[in-house]
Protein backbone atom coordinates (compact mmCIF):
# COMPACT_ATOMS: atom_id res chain seq x y z
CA UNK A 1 -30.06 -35.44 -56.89
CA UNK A 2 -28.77 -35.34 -60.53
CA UNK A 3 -30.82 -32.78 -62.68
CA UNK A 4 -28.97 -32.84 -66.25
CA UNK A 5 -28.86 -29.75 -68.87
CA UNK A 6 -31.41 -31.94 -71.20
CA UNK A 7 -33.78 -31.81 -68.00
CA UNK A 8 -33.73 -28.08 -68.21
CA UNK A 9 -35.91 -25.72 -69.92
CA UNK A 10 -34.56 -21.93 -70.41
CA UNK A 11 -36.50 -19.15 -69.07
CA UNK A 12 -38.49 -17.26 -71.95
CA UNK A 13 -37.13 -14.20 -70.61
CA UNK A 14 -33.64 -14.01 -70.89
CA UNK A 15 -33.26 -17.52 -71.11
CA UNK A 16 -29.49 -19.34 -71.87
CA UNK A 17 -29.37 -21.10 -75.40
CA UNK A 18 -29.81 -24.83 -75.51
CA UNK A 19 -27.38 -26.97 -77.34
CA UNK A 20 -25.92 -30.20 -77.89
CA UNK A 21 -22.08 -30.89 -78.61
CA UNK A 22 -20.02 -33.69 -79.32
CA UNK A 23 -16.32 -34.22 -78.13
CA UNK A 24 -14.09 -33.14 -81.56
CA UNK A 25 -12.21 -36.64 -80.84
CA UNK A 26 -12.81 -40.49 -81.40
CA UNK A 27 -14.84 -40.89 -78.41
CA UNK A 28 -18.29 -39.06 -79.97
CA UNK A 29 -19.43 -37.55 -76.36
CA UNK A 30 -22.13 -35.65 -76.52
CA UNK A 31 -23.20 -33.06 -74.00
CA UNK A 32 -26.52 -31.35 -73.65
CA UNK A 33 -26.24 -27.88 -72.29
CA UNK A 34 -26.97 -24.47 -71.62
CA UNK A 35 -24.86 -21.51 -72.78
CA UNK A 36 -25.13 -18.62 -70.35
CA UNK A 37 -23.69 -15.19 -71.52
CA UNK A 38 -21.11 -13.14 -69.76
CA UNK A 39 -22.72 -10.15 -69.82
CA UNK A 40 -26.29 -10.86 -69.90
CA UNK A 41 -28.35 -12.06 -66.99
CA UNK A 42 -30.16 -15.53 -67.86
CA UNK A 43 -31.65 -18.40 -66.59
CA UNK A 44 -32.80 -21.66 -67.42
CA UNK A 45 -35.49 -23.90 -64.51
CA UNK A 46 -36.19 -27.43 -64.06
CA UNK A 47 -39.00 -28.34 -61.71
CA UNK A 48 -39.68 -31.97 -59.50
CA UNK A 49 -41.09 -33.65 -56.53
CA UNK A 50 -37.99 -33.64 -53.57
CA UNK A 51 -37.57 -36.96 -52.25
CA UNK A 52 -39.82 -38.06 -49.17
CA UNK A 53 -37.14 -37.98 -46.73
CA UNK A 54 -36.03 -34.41 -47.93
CA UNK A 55 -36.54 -32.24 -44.21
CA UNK A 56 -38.16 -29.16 -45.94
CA UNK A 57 -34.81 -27.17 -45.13
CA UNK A 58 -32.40 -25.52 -47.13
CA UNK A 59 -30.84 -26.98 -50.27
CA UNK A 60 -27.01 -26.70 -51.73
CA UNK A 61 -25.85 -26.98 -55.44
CA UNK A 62 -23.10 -28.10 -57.60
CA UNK A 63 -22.61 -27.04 -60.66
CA UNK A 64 -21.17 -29.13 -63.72
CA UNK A 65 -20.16 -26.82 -66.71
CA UNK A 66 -17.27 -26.03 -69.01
CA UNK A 67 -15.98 -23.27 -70.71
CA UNK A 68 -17.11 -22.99 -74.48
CA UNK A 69 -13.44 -22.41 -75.57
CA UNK A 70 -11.16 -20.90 -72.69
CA UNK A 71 -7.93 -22.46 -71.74
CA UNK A 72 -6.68 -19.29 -69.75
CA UNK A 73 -7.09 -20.61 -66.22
CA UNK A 74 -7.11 -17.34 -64.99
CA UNK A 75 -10.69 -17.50 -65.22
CA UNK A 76 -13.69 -17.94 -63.27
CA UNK A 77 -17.61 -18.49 -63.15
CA UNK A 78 -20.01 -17.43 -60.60
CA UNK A 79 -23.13 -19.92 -60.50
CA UNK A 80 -26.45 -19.45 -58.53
CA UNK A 81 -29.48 -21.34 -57.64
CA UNK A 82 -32.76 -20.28 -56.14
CA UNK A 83 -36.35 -22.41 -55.37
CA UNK A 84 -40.16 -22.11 -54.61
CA UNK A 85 -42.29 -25.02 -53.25
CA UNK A 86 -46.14 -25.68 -54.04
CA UNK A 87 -48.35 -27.61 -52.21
CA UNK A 88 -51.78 -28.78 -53.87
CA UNK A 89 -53.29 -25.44 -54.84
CA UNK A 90 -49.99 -23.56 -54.58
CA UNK A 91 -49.87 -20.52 -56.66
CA UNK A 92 -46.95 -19.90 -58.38
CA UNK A 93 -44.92 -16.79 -57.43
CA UNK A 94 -41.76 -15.30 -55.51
CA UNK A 95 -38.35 -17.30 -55.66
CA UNK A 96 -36.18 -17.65 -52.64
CA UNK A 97 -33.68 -16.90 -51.36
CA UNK A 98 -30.74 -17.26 -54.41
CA UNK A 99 -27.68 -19.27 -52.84
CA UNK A 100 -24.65 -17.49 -52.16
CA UNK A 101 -23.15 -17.90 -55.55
CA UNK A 102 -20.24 -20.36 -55.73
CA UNK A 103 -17.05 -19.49 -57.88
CA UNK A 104 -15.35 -22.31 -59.43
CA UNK A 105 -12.05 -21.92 -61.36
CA UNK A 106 -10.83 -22.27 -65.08
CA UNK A 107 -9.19 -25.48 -65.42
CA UNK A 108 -5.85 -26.19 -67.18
CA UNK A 109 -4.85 -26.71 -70.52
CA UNK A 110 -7.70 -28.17 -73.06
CA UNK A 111 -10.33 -26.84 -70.40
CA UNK A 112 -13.73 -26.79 -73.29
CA UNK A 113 -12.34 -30.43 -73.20
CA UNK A 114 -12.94 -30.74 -69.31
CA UNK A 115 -15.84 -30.57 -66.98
CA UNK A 116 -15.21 -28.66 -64.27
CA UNK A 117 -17.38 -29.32 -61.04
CA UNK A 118 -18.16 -26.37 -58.51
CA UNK A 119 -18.03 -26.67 -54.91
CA UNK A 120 -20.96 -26.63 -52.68
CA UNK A 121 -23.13 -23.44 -53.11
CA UNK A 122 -24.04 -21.72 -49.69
CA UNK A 123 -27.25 -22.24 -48.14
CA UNK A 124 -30.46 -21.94 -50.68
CA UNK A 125 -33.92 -21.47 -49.00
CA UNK A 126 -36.86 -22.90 -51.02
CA UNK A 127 -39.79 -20.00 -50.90
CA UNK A 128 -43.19 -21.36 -49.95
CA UNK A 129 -43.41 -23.66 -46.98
CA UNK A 130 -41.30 -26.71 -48.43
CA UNK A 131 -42.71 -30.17 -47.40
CA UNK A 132 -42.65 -33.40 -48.75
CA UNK A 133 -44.51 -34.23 -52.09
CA UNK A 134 -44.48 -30.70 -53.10
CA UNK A 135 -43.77 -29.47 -56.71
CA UNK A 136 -40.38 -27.39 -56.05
CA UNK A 137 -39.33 -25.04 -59.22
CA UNK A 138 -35.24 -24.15 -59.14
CA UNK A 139 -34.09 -21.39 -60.99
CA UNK A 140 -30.27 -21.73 -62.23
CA UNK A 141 -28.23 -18.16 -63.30
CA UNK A 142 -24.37 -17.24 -64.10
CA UNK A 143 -24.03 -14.15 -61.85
CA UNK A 144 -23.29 -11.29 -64.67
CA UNK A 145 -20.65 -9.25 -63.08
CA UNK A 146 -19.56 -11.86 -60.73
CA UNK A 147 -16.79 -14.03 -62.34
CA UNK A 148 -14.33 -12.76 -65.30
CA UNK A 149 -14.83 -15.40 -67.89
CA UNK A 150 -15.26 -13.24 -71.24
CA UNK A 151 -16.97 -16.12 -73.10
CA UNK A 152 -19.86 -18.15 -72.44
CA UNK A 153 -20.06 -20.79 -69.77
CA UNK A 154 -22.04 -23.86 -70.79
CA UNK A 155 -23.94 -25.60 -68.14
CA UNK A 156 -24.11 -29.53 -68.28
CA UNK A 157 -25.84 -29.96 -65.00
CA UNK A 158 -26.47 -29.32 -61.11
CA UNK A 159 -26.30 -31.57 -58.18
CA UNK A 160 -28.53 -30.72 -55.52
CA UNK A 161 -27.45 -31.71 -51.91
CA UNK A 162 -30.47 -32.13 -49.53
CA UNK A 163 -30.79 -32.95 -45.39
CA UNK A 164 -33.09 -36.48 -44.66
CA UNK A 165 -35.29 -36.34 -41.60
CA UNK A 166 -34.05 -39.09 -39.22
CA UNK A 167 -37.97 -40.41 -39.81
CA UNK A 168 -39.54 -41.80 -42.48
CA UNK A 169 -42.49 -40.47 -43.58
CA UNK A 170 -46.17 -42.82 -43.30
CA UNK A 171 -48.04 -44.35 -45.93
């Protein structure tokens, strides 16, 4: 599941600034996204219904981003992601579990040019009891002190990678 930047919302406390950019050549791409600090813990959430088929199990993450300027690809970011489900009546309350954080690498030469795509975060569990139809919140942070990129990292996007139940559900 796709979940773009522009989806996104930053957290009010210590949340990443939002901006837009467009590629400095003829093409005119523009990017919404979040800048997230290399020294300052923040966050920014998105929220949605999974997908019927979703098992109620644990979720991985990939992370599209770029560097705002780097081209040293001696460089890397640390990304985590962390959920809570809600049922009808679900109060809102403790994440879970935060994913082991994924490291992905500084790319080559023009990298603020690039996007650079993480691989698969470790195993995320969803607090709550996660079921089908259920309002799931995700919570997406740069681990501070993790990776050594000294400038921010700007967040285009996550993938989320989900298990199906070999059963559909009824009606």
């Amino acid at each position: 599941l796709w979940v773009d930047a522009g989806s996104m919302v930053p957290q009010v406390t210590n949340g990443a600034a939002a901006g837009t950019s467009e590629s400095a050549d003829a093409y005119d791409i523009m990017n919404d996204y979040f800048a997230f600090d290399s020294s300052t813990q923040e966050y920014v959430q998105f929220k949605m219904v999974m997908p019927e088929q979703w098992d109620g199990g644990t979720i991985k993450a990939k992370f599209y981003w770029k560097p705002a300027s780097s081209t040293d690809t001696n460089h890397d970011v640390q990304w985590g992601i962390e959920g809570q489900a809600h049922a009808d009546g679900g109060e809102l309350g403790a994440w879970g579990t935060q994913a082991t954080a994924v490291t992905d690498n500084v790319i080559a030469t023009d990298s603020p040019k690039k996007v650079h795509i993480s691989a698969a975060s470790g195993a995320c569990t969803i607090a709550g009891s996660p079921a089908e139809g259920e309002l799931v919140y995700f919570r997406i942070g740069r681990v501070v002190g993790g990776d050594d990129l000294n400038e921010d990292a700007h967040l285009l996007g996550v993938n989320i990678q989900y298990r199906e139940s070999s059963t559909a559900s009824s009606a």
